[in-house]
C-alpha atoms as a PDB file:
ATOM      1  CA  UNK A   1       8.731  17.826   9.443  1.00  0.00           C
ATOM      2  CA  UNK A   2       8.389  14.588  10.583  1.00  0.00           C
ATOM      3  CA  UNK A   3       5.356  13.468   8.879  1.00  0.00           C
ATOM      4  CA  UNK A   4       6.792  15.223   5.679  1.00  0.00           C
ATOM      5  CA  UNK A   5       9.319  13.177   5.980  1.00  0.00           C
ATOM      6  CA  UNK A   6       7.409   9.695   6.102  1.00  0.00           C
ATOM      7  CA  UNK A   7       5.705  11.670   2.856  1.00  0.00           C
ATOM      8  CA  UNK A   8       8.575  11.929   0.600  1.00  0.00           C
ATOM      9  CA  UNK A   9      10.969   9.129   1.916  1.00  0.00           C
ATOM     10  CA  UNK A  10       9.197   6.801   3.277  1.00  0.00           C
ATOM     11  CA  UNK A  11       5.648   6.121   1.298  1.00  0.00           C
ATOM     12  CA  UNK A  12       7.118   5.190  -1.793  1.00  0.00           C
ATOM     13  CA  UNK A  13       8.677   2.380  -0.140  1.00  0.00           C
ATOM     14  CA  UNK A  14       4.810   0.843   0.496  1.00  0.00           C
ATOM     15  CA  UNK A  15       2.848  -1.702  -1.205  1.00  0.00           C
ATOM     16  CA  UNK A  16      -0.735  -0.248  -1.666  1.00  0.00           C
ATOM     17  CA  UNK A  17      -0.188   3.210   0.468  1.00  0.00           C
ATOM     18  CA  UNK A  18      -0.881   5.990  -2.062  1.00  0.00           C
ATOM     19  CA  UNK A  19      -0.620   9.886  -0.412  1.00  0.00           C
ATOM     20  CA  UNK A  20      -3.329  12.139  -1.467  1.00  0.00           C
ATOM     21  CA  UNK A  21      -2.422  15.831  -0.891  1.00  0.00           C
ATOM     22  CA  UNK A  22      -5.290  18.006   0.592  1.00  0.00           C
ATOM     23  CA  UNK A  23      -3.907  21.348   0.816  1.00  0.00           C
ATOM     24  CA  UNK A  24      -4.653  23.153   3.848  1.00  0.00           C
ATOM     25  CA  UNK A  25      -5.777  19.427   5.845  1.00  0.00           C
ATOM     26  CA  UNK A  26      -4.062  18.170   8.728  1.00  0.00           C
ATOM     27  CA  UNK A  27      -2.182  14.671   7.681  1.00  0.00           C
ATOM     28  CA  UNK A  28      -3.797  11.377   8.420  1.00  0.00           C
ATOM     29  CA  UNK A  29      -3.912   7.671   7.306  1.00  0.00           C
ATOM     30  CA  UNK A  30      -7.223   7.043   5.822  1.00  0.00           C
ATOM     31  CA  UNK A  31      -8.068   3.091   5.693  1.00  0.00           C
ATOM     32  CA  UNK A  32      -9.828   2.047   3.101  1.00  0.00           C
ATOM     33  CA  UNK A  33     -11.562  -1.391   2.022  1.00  0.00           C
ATOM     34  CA  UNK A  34     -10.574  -3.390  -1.264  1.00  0.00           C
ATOM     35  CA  UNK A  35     -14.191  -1.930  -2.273  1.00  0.00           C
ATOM     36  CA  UNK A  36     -12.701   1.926  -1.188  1.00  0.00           C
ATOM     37  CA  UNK A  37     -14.971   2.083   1.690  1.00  0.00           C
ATOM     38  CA  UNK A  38     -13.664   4.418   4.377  1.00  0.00           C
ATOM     39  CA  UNK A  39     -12.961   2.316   7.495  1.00  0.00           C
ATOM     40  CA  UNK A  40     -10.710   4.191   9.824  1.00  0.00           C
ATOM     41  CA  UNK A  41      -8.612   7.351   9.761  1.00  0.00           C
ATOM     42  CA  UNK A  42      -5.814   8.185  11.901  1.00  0.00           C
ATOM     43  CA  UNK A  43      -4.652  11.429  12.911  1.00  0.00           C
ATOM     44  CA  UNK A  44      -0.541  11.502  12.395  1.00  0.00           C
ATOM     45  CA  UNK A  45       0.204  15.009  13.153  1.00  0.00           C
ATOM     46  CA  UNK A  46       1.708  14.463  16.933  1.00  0.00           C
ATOM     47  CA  UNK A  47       3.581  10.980  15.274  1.00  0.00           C
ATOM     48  CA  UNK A  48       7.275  11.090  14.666  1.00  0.00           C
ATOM     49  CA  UNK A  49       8.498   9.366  11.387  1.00  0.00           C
ATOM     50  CA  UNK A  50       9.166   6.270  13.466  1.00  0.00           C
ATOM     51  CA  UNK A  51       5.949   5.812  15.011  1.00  0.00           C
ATOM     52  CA  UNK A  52       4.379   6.098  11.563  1.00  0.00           C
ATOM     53  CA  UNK A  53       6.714   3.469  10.189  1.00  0.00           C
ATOM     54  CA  UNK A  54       5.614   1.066  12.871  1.00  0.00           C
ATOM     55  CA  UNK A  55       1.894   2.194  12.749  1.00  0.00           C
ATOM     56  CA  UNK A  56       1.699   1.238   8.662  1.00  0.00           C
ATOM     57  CA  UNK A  57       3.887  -2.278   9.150  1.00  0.00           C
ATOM     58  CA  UNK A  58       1.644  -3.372  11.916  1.00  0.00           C
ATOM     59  CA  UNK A  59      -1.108  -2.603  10.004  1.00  0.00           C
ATOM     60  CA  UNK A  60      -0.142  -4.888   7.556  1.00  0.00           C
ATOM     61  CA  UNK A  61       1.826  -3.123   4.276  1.00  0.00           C
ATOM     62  CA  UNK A  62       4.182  -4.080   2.873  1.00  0.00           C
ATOM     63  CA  UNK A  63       7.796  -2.417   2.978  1.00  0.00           C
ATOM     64  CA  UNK A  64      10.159  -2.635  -0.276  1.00  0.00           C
ATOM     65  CA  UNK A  65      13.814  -2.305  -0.023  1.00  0.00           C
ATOM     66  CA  UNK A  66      13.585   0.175  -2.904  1.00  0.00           C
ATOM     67  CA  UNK A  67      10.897   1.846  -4.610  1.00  0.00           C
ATOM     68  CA  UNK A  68      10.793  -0.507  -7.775  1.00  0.00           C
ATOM     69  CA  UNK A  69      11.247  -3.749  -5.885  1.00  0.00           C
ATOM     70  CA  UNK A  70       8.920  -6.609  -6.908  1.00  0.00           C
ATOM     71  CA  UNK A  71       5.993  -7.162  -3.998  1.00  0.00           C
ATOM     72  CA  UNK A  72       6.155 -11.128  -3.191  1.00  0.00           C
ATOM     73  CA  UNK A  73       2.640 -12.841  -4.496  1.00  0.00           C
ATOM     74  CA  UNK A  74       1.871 -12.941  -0.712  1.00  0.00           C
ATOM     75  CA  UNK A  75       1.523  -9.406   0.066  1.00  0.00           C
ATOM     76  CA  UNK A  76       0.365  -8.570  -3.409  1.00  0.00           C
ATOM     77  CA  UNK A  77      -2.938  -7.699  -1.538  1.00  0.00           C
ATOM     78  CA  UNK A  78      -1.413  -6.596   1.761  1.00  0.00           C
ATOM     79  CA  UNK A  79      -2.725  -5.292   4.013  1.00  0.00           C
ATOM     80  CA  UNK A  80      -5.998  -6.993   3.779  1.00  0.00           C
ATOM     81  CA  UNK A  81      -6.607  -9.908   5.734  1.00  0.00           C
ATOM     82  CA  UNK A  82      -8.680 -13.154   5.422  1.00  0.00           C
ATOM     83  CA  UNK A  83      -9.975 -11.709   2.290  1.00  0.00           C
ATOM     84  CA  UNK A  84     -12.865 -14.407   0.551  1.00  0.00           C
ATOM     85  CA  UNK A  85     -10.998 -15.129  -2.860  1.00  0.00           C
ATOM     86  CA  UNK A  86     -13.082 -17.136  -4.807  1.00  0.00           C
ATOM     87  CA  UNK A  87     -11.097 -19.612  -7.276  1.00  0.00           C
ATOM     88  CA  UNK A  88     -12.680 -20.342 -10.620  1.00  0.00           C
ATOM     89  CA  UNK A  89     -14.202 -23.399  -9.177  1.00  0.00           C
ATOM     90  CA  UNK A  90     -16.014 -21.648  -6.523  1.00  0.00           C
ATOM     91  CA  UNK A  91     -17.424 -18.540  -8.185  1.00  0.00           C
ATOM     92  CA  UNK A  92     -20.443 -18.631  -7.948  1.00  0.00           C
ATOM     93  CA  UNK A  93     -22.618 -19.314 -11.093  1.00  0.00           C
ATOM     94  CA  UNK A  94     -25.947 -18.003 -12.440  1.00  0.00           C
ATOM     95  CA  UNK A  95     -28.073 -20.510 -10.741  1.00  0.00           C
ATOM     96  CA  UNK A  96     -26.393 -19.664  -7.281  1.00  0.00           C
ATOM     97  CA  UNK A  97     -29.337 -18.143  -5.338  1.00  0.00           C
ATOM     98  CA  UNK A  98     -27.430 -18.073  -1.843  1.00  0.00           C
ATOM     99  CA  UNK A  99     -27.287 -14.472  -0.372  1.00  0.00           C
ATOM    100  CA  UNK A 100     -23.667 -13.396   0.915  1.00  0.00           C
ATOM    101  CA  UNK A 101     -23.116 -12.345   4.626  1.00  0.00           C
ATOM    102  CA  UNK A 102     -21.569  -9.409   5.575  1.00  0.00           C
ATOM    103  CA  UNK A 103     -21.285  -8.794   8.677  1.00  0.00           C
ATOM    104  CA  UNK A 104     -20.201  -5.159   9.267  1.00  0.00           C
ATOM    105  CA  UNK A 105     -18.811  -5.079  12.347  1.00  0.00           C
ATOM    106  CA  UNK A 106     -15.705  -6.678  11.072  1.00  0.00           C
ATOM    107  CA  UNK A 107     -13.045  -5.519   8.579  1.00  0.00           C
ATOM    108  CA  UNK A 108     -11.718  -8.767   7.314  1.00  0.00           C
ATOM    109  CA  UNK A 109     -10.592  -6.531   3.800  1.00  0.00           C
ATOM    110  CA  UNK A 110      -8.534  -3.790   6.123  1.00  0.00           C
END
C-alpha cells in the first residue's frame, strides 16, 4: 500500500520520474542515464511512502507543488549532475578529431 501510494499520489508530482507498470514485478526505481542506460535499480518494496519521498529528492528530482507546475530552468534536467553541455560555441565541428573520455566508473548524467 505504501509504495502504491508513492505510485498514484506522489510520482506525478516529479520532474523526469515516469512509472512503468510491469504486471506481476516487484516495484523498484530504475536509474537511468540521459542516454537511457540502466545505471542502478532499487528495490522499494520494504520502503514506506516516506522513505521513498526522501530516497527520489536526495537523488536529485525535482518536486512540484502540483502536477502542472512549471519546473524552474535549473532542474529542467534534474536529476543529472555535472552534465557536459556544450554551447554553440563549443560544439565541436567537423574538423574536431579529439576523442571524448568516458570514464565509466562515474555517473556524472545520474
Amino acid at each position: 500500500p505504501q509504495v502504491k501510494a508513492f505510485v498514484t499520489q506522489d510520482i506525478p508530482l516529479y520532474h523526469n520520474l515516469e512509472m512503468k507498470h510491469l504486471p506481476g514485478a516487484d516495484p523498484e526505481l530504475v536509474l537511468l542515464s540521459f542516454r537511457y542506460e540502466e545505471l542502478e535499480r532499487i528495490p522499494l518494496s520494504d520502503m514506506t511512502r516516506e522513505e521513498i519521498n526522501q530516497l527520489v529528492q536526495e537523488l536529485g528530482f525535482y518536486r512540484k507543488e502540483m502536477p502542472d507546475a512549471p519546473v524552474p530552468e535549473e532542474f529542467q534536467f534534474a536529476p543529472a549532475k555535472h552534465l557536459p553541455m556544450l554551447l554553440p560555441s563549443q560544439a565541436p565541428t567537423a574538423d574536431d578529431k579529439t576523442p571524448h573520455k568516458h570514464d565509466k566508473e562515474e555517473h556524472p548524467d545520474l
